[in-house]
Protein backbone atom coordinates (compact mmCIF):
# COMPACT_ATOMS: atom_id res chain seq x y z
CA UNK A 1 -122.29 44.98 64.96
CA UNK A 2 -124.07 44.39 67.97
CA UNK A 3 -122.20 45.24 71.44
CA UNK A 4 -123.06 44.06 74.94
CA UNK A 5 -122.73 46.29 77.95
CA UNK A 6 -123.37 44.21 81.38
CA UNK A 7 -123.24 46.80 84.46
CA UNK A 8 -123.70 45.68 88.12
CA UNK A 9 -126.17 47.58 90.20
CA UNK A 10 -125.92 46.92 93.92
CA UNK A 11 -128.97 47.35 96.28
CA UNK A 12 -128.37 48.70 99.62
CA UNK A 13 -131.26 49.44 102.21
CA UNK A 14 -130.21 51.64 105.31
CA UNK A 15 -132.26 52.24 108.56
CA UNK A 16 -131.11 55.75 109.56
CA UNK A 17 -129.45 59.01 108.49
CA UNK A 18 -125.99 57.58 110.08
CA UNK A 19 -126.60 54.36 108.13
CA UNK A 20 -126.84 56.35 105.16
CA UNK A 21 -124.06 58.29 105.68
CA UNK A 22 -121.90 54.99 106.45
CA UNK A 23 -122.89 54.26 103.00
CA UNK A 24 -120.97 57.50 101.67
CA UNK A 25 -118.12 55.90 103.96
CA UNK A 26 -117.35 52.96 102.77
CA UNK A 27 -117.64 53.47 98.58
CA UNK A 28 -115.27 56.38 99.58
CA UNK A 29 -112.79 53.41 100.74
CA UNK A 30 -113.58 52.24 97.00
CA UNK A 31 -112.54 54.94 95.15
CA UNK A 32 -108.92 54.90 93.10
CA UNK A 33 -109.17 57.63 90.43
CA UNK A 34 -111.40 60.29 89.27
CA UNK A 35 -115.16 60.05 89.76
CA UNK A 36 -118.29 61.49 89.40
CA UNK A 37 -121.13 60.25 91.06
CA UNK A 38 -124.50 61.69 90.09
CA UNK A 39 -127.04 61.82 92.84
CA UNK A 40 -130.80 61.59 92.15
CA UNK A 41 -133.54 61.28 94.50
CA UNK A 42 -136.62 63.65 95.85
CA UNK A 43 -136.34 66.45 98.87
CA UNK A 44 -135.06 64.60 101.48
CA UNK A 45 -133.99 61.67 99.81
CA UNK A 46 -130.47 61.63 101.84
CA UNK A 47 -128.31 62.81 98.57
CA UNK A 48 -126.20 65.02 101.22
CA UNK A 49 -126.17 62.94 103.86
CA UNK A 50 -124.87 60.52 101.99
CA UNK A 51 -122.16 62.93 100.12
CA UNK A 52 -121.54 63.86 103.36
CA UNK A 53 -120.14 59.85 104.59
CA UNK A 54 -118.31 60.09 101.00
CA UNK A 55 -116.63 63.38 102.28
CA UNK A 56 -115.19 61.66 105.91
CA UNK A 57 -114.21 58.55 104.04
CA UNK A 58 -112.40 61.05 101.69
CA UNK A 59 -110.65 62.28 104.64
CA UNK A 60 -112.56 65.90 104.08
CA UNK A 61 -112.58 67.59 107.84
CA UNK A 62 -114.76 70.28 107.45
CA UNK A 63 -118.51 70.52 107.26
CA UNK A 64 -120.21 69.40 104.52
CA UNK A 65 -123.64 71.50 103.40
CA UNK A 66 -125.05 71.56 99.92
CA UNK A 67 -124.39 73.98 97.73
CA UNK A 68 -128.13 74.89 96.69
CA UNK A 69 -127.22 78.66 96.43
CA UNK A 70 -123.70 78.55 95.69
CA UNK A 71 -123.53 75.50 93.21
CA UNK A 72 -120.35 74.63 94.11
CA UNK A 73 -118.54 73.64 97.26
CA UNK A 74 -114.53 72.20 96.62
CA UNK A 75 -112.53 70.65 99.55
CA UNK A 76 -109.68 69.28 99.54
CA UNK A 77 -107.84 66.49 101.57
CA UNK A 78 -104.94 64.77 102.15
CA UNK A 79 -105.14 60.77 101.55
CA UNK A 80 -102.33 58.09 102.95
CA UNK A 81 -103.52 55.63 99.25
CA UNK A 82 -104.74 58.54 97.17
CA UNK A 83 -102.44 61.60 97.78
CA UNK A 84 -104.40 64.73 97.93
CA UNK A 85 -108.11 64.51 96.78
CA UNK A 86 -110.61 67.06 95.87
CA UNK A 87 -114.11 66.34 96.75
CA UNK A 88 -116.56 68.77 94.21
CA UNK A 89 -120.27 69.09 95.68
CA UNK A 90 -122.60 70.27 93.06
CA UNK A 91 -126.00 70.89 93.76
CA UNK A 92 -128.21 72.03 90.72
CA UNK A 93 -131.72 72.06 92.17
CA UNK A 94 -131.74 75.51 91.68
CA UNK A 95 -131.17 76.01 88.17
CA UNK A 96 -133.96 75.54 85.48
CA UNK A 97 -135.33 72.32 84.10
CA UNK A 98 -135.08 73.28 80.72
CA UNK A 99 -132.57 73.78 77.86
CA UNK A 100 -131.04 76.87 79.73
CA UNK A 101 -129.35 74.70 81.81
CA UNK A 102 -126.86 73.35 79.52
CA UNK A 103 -126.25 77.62 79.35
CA UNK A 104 -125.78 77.72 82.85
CA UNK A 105 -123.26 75.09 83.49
CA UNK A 106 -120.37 77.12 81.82
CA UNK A 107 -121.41 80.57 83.96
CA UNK A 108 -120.98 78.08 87.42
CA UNK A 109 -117.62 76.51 86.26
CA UNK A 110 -119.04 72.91 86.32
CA UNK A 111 -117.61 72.80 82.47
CA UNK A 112 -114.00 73.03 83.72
CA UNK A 113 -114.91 70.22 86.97
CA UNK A 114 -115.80 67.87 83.89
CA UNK A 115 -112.66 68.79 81.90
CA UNK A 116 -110.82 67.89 85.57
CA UNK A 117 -112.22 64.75 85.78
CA UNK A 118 -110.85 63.47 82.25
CA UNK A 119 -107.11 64.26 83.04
CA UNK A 120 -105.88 61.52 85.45
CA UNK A 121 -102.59 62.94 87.78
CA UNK A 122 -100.51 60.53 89.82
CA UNK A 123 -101.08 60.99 93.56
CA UNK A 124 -104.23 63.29 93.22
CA UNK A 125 -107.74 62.32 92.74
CA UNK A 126 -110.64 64.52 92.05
CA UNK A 127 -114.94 63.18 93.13
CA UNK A 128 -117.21 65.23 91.60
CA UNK A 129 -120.55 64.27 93.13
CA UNK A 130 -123.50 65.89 91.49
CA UNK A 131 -127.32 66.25 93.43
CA UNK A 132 -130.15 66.62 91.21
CA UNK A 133 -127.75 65.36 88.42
CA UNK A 134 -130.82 63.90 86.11
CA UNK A 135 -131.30 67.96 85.23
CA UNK A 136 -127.52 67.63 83.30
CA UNK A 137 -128.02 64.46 82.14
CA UNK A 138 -127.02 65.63 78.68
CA UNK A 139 -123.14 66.45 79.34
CA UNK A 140 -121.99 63.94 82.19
CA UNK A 141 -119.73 61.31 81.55
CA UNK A 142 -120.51 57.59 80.13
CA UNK A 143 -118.24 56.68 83.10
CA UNK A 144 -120.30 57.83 86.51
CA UNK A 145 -121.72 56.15 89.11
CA UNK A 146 -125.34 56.40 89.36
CA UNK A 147 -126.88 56.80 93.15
CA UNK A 148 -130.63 56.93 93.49
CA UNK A 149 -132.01 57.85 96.86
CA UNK A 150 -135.57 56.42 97.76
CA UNK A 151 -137.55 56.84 100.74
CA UNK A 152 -139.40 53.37 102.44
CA UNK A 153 -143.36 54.56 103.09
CA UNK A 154 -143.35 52.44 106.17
CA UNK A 155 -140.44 53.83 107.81
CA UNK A 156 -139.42 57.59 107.48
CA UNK A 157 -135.73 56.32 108.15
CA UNK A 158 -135.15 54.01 106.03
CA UNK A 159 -133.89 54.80 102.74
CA UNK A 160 -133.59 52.57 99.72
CA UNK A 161 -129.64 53.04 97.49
CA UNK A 162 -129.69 51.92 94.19
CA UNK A 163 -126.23 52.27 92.57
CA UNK A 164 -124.95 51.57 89.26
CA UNK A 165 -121.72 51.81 87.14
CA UNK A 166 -121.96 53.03 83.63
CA UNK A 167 -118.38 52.40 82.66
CA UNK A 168 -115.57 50.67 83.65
CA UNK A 169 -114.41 52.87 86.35
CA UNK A 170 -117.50 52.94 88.23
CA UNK A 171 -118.28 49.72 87.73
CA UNK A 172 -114.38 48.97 89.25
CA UNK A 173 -115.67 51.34 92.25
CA UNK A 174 -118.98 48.57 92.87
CA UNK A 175 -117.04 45.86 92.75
CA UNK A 176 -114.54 47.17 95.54
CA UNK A 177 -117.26 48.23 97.52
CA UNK A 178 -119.06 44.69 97.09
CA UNK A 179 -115.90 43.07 98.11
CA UNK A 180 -115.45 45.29 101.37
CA UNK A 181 -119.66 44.57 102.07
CA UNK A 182 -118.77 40.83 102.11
CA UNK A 183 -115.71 40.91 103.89
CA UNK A 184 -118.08 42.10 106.55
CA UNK A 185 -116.04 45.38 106.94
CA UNK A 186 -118.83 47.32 106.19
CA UNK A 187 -120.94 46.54 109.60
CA UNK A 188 -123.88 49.08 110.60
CA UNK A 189 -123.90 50.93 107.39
CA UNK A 190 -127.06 49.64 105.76
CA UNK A 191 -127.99 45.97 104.24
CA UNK A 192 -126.84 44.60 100.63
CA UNK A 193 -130.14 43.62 100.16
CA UNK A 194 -129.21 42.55 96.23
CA UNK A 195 -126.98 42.87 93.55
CA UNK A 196 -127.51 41.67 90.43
CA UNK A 197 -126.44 42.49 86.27
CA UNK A 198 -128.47 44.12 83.88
């Protein structure tokens, strides 16, 4: 039997680092359970600028860096809708593009931040957001949000979002943050420039 799968992408174009990280802001506003967003994009791109926005909106005080040499980077925060949430930043750009990968996973934990992600808990909610995550393709969940990064050749600024929802979390996730765009409560983080099902 044949199935149908629509998912919304939204298109978002944003003049500026902050814009970016407004970006981060704002779908944190649209998260309600667990989540992993996988990040893809070139040097530069904005992937943790934009994790970055998703850690304030998260309610995350401390500074946010990527993880290039330790993989992993956990905080934690406390949430007045969401109880306590753990933000996971995991950066992968440093190990190898090949099957060894899949090998390395288990000796960085990023197994058990999967496993994590699958068991919902009242009052607690757990992001995982992945850079580079095209490299581990092969083990993330149907259920993620897809963010590609893309830099604008005419303006070194201006960066170019594409997100998408594979599942129906996710896909819940665009459709919050599409609501909050249009309600205009959004303002200086970047222009909706189109949204459309495919």
């Amino acid at each position: 039997m044949a199935t149908l799968r629509i998912t919304t992408v939204l298109h978002i174009r944003t003049d500026s680092a902050l814009e970016t990280e407004r970006v981060g802001k704002f779908l944190a506003r649209s998260i309600a359970q667990n989540l992993l967003i996988a990040l893809r994009g070139d040097l530069g791109a904005g992937k943790t600028t934009f994790t970055r926005g998703l850690a304030r909106g998260l309610g995350v005080q401390e500074a946010i860096t990527s993880p290039t040499f330790t993989f992993i980077n956990e905080y934690v925060a406390e949430d007045n809708d969401r109880g306590l949430c753990r933000l996971i930043h995991v950066d992968v750009y440093r190990l190898p593009e090949d099957a060894q990968v899949l090998q390395e996973v288990e000796t960085i934990g990023f197994a058990d931040v999967l496993d994590e992600l699958e068991e919902a808990a009242p009052g607690r909610c757990t992001v995982c957001v992945v850079e580079w995550a095209e490299r581990l393709a092969a083990i993330l969940p149907s259920d993620r949000l897809e963010v590609h990064l893309a830099t604008e050749a005419e303006n070194p600024h201006a960066r170019l979002l594409r997100l998408q929802g594979t599942g129906p979390v996710a896909q819940g996730v665009l459709a919050r943050l599409e609501k909050i765009w249009h309600e205009g409560k959004a303002e200086q983080a970047g222009a909706l420039v189109q949204e459309g099902r495919g």
